[in-house]
Protein backbone atom coordinates (compact mmCIF):
# COMPACT_ATOMS: atom_id res chain seq x y z
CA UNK A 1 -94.27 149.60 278.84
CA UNK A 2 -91.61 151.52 276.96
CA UNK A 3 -89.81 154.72 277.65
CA UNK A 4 -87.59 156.60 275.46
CA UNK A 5 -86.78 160.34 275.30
CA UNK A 6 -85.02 162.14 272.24
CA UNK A 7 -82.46 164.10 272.82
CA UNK A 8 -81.08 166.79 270.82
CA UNK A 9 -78.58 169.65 271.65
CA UNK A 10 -77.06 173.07 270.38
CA UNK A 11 -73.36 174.28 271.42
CA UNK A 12 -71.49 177.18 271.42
CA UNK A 13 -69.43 175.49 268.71
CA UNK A 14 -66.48 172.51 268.22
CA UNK A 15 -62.76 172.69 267.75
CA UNK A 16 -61.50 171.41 264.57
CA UNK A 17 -58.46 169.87 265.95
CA UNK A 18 -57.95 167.87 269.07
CA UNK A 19 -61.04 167.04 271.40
CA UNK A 20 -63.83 168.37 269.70
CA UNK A 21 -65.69 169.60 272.17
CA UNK A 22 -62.83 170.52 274.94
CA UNK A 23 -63.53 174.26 276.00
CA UNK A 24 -67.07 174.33 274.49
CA UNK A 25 -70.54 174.61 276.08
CA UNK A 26 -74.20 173.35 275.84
CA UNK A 27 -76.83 176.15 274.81
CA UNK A 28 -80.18 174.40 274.65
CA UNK A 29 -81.32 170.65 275.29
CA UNK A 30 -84.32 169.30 274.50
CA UNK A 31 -85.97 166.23 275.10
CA UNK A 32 -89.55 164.71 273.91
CA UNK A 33 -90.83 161.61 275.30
CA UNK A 34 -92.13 158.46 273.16
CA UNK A 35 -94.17 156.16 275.74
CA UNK A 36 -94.65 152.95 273.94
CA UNK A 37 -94.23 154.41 270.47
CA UNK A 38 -96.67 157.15 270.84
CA UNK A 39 -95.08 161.05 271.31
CA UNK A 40 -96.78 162.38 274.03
CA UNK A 41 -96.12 165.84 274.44
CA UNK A 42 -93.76 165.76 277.51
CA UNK A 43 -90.70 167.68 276.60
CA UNK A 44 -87.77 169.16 278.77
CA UNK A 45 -86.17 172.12 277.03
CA UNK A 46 -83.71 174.71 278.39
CA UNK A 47 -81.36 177.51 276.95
CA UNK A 48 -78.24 177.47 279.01
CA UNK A 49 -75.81 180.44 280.04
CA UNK A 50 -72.24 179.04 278.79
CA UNK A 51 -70.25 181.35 280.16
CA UNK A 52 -68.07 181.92 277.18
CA UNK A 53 -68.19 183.47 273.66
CA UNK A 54 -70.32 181.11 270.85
CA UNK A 55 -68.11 180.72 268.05
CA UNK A 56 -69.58 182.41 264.97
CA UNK A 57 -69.96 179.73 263.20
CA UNK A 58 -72.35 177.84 265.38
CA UNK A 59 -74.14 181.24 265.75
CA UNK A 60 -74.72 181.00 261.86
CA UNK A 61 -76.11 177.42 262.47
CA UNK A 62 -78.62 178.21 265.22
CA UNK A 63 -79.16 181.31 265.74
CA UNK A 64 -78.72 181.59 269.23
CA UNK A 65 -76.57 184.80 270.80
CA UNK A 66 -75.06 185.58 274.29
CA UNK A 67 -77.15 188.35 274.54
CA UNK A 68 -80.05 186.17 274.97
CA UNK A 69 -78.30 183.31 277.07
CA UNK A 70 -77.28 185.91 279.76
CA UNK A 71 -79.87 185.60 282.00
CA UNK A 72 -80.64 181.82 280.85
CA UNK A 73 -79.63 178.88 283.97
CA UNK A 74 -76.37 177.35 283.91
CA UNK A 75 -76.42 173.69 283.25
CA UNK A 76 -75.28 172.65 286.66
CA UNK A 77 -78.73 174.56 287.51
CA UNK A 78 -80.91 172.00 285.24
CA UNK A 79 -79.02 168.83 285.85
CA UNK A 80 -81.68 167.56 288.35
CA UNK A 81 -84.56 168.34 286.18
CA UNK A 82 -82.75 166.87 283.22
CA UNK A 83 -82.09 163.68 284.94
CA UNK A 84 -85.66 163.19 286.19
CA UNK A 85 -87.08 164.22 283.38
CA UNK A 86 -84.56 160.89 281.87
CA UNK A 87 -85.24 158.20 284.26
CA UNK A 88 -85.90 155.24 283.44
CA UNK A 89 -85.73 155.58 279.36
CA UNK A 90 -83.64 154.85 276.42
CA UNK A 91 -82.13 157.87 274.80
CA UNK A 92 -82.79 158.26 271.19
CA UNK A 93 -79.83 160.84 269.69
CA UNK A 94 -78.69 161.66 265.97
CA UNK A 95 -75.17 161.29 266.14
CA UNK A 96 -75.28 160.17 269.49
CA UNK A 97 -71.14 160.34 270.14
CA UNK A 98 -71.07 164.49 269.78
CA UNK A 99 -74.11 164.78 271.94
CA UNK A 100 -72.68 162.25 274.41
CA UNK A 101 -69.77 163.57 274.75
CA UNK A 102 -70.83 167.33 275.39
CA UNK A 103 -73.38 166.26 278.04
CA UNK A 104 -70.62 164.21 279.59
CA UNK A 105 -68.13 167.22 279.14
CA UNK A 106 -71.01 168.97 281.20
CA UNK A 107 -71.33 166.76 284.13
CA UNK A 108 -67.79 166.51 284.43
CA UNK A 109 -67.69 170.48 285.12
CA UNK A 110 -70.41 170.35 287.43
CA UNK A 111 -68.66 167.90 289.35
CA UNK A 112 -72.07 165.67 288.97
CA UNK A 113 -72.21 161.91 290.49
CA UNK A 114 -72.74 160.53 287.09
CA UNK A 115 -69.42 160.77 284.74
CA UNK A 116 -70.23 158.56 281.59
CA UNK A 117 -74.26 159.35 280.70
CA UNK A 118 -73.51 156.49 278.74
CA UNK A 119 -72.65 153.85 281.41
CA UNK A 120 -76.39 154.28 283.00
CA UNK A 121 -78.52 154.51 280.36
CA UNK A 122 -79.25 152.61 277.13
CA UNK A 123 -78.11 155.11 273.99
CA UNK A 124 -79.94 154.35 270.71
CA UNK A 125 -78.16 156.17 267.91
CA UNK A 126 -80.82 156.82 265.24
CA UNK A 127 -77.38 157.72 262.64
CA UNK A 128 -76.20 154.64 262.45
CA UNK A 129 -79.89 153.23 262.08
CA UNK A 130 -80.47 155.57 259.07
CA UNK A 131 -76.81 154.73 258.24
CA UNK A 132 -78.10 150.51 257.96
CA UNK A 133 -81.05 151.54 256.03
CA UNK A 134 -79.76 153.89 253.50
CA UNK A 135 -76.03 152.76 253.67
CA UNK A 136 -74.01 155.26 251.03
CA UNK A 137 -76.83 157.67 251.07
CA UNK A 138 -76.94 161.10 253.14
CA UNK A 139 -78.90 160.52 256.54
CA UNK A 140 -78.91 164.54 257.76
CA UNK A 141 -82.31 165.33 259.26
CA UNK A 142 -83.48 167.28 256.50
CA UNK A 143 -82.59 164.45 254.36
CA UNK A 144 -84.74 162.41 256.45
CA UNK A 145 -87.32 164.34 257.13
CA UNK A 146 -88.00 164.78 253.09
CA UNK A 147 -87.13 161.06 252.61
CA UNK A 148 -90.18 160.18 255.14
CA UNK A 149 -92.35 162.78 254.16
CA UNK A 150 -92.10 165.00 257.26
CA UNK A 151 -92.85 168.64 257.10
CA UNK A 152 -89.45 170.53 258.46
CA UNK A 153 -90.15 173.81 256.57
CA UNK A 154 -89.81 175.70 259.90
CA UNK A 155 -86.28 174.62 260.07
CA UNK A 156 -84.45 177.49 258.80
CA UNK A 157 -81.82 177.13 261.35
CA UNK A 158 -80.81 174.30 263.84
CA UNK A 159 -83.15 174.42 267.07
CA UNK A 160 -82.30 171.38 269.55
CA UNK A 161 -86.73 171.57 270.18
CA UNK A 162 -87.30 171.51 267.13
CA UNK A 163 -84.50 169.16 265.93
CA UNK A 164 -86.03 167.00 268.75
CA UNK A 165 -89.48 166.56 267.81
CA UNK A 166 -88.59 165.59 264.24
CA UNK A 167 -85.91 163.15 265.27
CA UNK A 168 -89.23 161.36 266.92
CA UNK A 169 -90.78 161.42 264.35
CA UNK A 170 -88.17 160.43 261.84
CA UNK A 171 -87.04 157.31 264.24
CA UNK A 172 -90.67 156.26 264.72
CA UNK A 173 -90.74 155.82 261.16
CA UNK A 174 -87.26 154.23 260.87
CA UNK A 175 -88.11 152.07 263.46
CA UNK A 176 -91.65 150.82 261.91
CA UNK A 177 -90.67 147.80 261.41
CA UNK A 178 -90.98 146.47 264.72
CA UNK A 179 -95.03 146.50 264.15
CA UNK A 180 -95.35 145.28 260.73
CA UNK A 181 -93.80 142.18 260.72
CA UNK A 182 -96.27 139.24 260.50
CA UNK A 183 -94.87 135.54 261.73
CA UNK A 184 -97.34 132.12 261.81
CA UNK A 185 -99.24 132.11 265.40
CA UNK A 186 -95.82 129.20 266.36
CA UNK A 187 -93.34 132.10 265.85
CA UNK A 188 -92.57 134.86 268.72
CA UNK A 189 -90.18 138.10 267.41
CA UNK A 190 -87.48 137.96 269.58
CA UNK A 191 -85.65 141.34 269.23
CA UNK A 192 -81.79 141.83 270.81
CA UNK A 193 -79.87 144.31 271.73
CA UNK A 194 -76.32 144.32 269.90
CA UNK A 195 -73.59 146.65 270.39
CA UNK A 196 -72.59 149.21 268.07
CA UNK A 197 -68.92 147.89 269.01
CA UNK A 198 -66.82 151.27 267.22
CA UNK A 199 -69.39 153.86 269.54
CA UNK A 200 -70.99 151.49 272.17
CA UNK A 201 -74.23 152.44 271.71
CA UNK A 202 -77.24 150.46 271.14
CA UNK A 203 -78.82 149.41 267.87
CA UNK A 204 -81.91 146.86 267.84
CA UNK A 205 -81.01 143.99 265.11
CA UNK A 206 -82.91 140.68 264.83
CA UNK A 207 -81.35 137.40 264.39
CA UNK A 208 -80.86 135.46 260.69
CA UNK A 209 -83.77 133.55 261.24
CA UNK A 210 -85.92 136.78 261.80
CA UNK A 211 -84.22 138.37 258.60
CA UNK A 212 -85.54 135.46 256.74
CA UNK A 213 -88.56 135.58 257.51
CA UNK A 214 -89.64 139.20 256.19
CA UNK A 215 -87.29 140.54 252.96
CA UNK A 216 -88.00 144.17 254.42
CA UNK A 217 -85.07 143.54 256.81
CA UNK A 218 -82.19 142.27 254.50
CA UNK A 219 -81.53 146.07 253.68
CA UNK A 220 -81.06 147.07 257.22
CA UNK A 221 -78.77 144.12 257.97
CA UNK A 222 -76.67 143.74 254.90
CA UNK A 223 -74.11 145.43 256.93
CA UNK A 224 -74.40 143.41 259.38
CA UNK A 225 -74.48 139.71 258.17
């Protein structure tokens, strides 16, 4: 049994020098839930009240105004859902470090128990999977969304719901591989974890001996071997 939610968010913008997102807030997170490589339609999604001006241009990526935040929850009001709604999953983000970091930025405001999202639950940054498979090539969602033959003509602007339901869909299809591969009845697939050592997060690679076996991996791991 297998558990893993996509997460995708939308800010009131990012400073172009120093800490990127130092001073900034979360708008809207969304999260849609894969159960053993099936989307089910579960999905946590919020607009959040920042409290501060949204730069204008993030309001040119998303769309999103302070005039319809103000009566929206704060974050520190949906932290409890958002964490339930979490348990016991691996996250699935694009670009998982700027996501990361503004949910941590967050929970350090609220003064929340966890600190480091990271430290408690598995991150699984579909970026630098796309990055492995198409190394040299753009890997934007759009870009991946017309590479895999996903319909994103709704995406005029940047939505973090609908940015999250075809990031499942895109990293289902990334991820294929995991089902196709055929071995002799004598051989088991034997997946490990191996840390992305520059971000810490986790990518799933397979061992030389699995890379052997089926050509469709040598792509993904040139980079790696």
């Amino acid at each position: 049994m297998k558990r893993e939610i996509v997460i995708d968010t939308e800010t009131t913008g990012m400073n172009s020098k120093g800490c990127f997102y130092k001073g900034h807030r979360i708008i809207e997170i969304s999260c849609i839930e894969i159960f053993n490589r099936n989307i089910t339609g579960k999905i946590f999604h919020t607009y959040l009240k920042p409290d501060r001006r949204i730069d204008d241009s993030a309001y040119k990526i998303h769309g999103i105004s302070e005039k319809f935040l103000y009566n929206k929850p704060k974050f520190k009001d949906a932290i409890k859902t958002f964490f339930s709604f979490i348990k016991n999953s691996n996250l699935i983000i694009h670009n998982a470090m700027f996501d990361i970091a503004f949910i941590n930025y967050e929970l350090k405001i609220a003064n929340y128990h966890i600190k480091n999202i990271e430290k408690n639950y598995k991150i699984i940054d579909s970026l630098s999977i796309a990055r492995n498979l198409f190394p040299g090539k753009k890997n934007n969602l759009n870009v991946l969304c017309d590479r895999y033959k996903i319909e994103n003509k709704n995406r005029k602007l940047h939505s973090a719901l609908l940015d999250s339901q075809l990031l499942a869909k895109v990293y289902l299809k990334m991820t294929s591989y995991q089902k196709n591969i055929c071995f002799d009845n004598n051989h088991k697939i034997k997946l490990k974890l191996k840390h992305d050592i520059k971000h810490k997060f986790i990518v799933i690679l397979a061992n030389k001996k699995e890379i052997n076996s089926n050509k469709d991996y040598l792509r993904f791991m040139k980079k790696v071997y």
